[in-house]
C-alpha atoms as a PDB file:
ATOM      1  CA  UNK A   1     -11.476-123.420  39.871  1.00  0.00           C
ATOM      2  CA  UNK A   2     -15.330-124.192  39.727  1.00  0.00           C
ATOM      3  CA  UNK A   3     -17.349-122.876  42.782  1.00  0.00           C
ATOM      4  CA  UNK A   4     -21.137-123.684  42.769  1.00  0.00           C
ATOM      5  CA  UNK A   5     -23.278-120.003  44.160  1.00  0.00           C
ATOM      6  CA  UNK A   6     -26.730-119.935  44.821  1.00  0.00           C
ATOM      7  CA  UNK A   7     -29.305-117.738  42.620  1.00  0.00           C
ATOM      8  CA  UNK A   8     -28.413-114.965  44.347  1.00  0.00           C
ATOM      9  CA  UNK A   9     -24.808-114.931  45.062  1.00  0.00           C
ATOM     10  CA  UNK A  10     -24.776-115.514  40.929  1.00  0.00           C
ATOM     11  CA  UNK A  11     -26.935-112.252  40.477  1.00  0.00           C
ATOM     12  CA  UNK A  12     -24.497-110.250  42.956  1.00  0.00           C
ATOM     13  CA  UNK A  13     -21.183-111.650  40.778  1.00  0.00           C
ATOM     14  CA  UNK A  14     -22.943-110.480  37.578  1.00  0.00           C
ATOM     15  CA  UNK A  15     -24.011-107.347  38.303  1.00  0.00           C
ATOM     16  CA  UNK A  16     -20.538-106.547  39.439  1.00  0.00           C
ATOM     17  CA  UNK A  17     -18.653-106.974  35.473  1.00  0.00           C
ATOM     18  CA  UNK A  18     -19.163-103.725  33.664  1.00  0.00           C
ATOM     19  CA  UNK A  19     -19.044-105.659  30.032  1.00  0.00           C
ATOM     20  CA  UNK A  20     -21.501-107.791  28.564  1.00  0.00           C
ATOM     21  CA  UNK A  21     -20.359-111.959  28.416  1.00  0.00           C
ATOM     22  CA  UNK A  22     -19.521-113.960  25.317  1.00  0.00           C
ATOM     23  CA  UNK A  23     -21.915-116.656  24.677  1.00  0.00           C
ATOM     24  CA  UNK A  24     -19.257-119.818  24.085  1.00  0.00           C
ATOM     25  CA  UNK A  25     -20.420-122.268  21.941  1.00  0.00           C
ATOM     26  CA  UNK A  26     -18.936-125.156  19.792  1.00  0.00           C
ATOM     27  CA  UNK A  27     -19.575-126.034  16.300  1.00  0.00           C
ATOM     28  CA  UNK A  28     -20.142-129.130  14.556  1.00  0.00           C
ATOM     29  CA  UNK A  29     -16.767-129.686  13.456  1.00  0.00           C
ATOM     30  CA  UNK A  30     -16.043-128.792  17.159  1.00  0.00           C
ATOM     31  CA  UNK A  31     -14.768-124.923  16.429  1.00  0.00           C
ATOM     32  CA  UNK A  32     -14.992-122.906  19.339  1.00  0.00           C
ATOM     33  CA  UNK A  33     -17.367-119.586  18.679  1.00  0.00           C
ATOM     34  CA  UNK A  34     -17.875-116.703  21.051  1.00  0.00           C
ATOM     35  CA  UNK A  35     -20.254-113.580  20.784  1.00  0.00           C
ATOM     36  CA  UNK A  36     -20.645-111.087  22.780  1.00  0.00           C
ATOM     37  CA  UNK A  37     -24.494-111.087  24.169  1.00  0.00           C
ATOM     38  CA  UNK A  38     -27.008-108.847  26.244  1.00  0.00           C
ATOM     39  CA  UNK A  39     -27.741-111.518  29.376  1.00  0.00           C
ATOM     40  CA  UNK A  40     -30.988-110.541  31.303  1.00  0.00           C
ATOM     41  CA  UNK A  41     -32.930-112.011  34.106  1.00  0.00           C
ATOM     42  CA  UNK A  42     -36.604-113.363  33.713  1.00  0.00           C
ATOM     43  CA  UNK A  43     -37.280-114.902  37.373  1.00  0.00           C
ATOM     44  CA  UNK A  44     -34.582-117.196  38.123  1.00  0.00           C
ATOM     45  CA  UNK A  45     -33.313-117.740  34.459  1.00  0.00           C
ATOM     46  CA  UNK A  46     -31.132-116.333  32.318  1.00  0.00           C
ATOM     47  CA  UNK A  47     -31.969-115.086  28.739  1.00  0.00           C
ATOM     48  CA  UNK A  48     -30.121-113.784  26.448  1.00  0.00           C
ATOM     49  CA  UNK A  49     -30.436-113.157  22.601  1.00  0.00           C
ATOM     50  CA  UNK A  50     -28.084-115.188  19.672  1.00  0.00           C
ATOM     51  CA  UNK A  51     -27.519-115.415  15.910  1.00  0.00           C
ATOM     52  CA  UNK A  52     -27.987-117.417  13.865  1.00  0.00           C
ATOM     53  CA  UNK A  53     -24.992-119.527  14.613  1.00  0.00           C
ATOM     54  CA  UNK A  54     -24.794-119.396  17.530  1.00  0.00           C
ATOM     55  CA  UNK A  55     -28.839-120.695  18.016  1.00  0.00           C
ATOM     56  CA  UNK A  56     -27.415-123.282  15.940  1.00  0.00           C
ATOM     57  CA  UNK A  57     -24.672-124.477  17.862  1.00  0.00           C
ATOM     58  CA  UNK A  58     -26.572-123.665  20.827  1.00  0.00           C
ATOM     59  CA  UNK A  59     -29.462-126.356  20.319  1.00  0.00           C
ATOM     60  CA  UNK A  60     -27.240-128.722  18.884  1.00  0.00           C
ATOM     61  CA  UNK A  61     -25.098-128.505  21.808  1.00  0.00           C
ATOM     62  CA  UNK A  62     -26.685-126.550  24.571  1.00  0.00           C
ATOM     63  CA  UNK A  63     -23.597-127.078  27.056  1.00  0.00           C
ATOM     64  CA  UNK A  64     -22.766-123.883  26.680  1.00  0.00           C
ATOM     65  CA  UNK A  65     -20.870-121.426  28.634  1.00  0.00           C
ATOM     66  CA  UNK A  66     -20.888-117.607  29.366  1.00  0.00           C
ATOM     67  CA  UNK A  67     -18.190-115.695  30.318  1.00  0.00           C
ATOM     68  CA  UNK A  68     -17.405-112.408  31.877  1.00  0.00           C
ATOM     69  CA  UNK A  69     -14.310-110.505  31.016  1.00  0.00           C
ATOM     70  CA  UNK A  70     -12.287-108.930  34.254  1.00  0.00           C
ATOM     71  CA  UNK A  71     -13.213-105.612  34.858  1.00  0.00           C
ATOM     72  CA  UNK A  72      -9.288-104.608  35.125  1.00  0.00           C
ATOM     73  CA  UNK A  73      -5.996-106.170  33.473  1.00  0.00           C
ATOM     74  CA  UNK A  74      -5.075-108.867  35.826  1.00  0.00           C
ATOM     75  CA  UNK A  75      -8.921-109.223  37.666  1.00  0.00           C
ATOM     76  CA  UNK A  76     -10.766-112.194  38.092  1.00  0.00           C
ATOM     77  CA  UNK A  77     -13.674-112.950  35.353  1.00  0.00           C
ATOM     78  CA  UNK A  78     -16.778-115.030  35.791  1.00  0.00           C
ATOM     79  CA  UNK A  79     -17.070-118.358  33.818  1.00  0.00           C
ATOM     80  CA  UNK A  80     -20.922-119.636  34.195  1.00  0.00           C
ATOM     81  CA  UNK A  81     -21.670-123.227  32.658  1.00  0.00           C
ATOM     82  CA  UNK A  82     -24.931-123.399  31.547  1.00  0.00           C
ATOM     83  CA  UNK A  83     -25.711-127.078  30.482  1.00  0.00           C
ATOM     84  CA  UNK A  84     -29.456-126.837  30.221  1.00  0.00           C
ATOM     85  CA  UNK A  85     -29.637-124.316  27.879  1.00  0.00           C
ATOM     86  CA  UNK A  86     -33.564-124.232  25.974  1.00  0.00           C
ATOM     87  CA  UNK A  87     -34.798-121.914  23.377  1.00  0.00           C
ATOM     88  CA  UNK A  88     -37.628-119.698  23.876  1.00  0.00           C
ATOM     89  CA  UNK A  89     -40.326-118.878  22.234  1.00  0.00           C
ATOM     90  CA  UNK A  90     -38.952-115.420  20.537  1.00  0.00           C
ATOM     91  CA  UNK A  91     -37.102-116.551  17.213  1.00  0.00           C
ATOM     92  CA  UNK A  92     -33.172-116.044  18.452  1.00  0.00           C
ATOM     93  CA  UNK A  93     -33.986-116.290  21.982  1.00  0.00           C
ATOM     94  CA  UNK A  94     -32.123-118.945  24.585  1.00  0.00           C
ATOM     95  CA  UNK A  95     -32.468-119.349  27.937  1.00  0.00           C
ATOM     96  CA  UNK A  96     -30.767-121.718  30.996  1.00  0.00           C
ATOM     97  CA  UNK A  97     -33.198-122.639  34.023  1.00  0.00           C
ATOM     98  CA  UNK A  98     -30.301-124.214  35.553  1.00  0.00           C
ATOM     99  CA  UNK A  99     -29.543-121.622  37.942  1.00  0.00           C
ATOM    100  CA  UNK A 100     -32.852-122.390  39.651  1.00  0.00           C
ATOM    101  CA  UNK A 101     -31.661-125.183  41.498  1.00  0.00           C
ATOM    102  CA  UNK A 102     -27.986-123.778  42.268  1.00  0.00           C
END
């Protein structure tokens, strides 16, 4: 189920997971790769570092997702769609500015 949250109902849901997300991402050939990543906040956006591959797949196709594992066996995760994904400035650096309109 897909439930749009504003800015800060987002920051509330993340700071609740006690692991760090997997950066989803698809491959040319359209293989699925996930890494886990350190997420931060910089205003309203969310940046995060990647690898090489995954910078790759990420700005040939930046609809990317992150995801949150539950927290217990059984618990609900967070799945956050982030489909205008940019890189930064910093060499393995991505960020979305999506969330700045949710």
């Amino acid at each position: 189920m897909s439930v749009p949250v504003t800015i800060d109902r987002l920051r509330t849901e993340i700071g609740t997971f006690q692991s760090a997300p997997y950066l989803l991402t698809v491959s040319e050939d359209a293989r699925p790769h996930a890494v886990s990543v350190v997420v931060s906040w910089r205003d309203d956006e969310l940046v995060m570092g990647a690898g090489n591959r995954s910078m790759a797949n990420a700005v040939a196709r930046p609809d990317v997702s992150l995801l949150w594992p539950s927290n217990e066996p059984g618990g609900f995760r967070l799945h956050a769609r982030l489909p205008h994904l940019r890189r930064q400035g910093r060499p393995g650096s991505i960020s979305n500015a999506a969330f700045g309109s949710a």
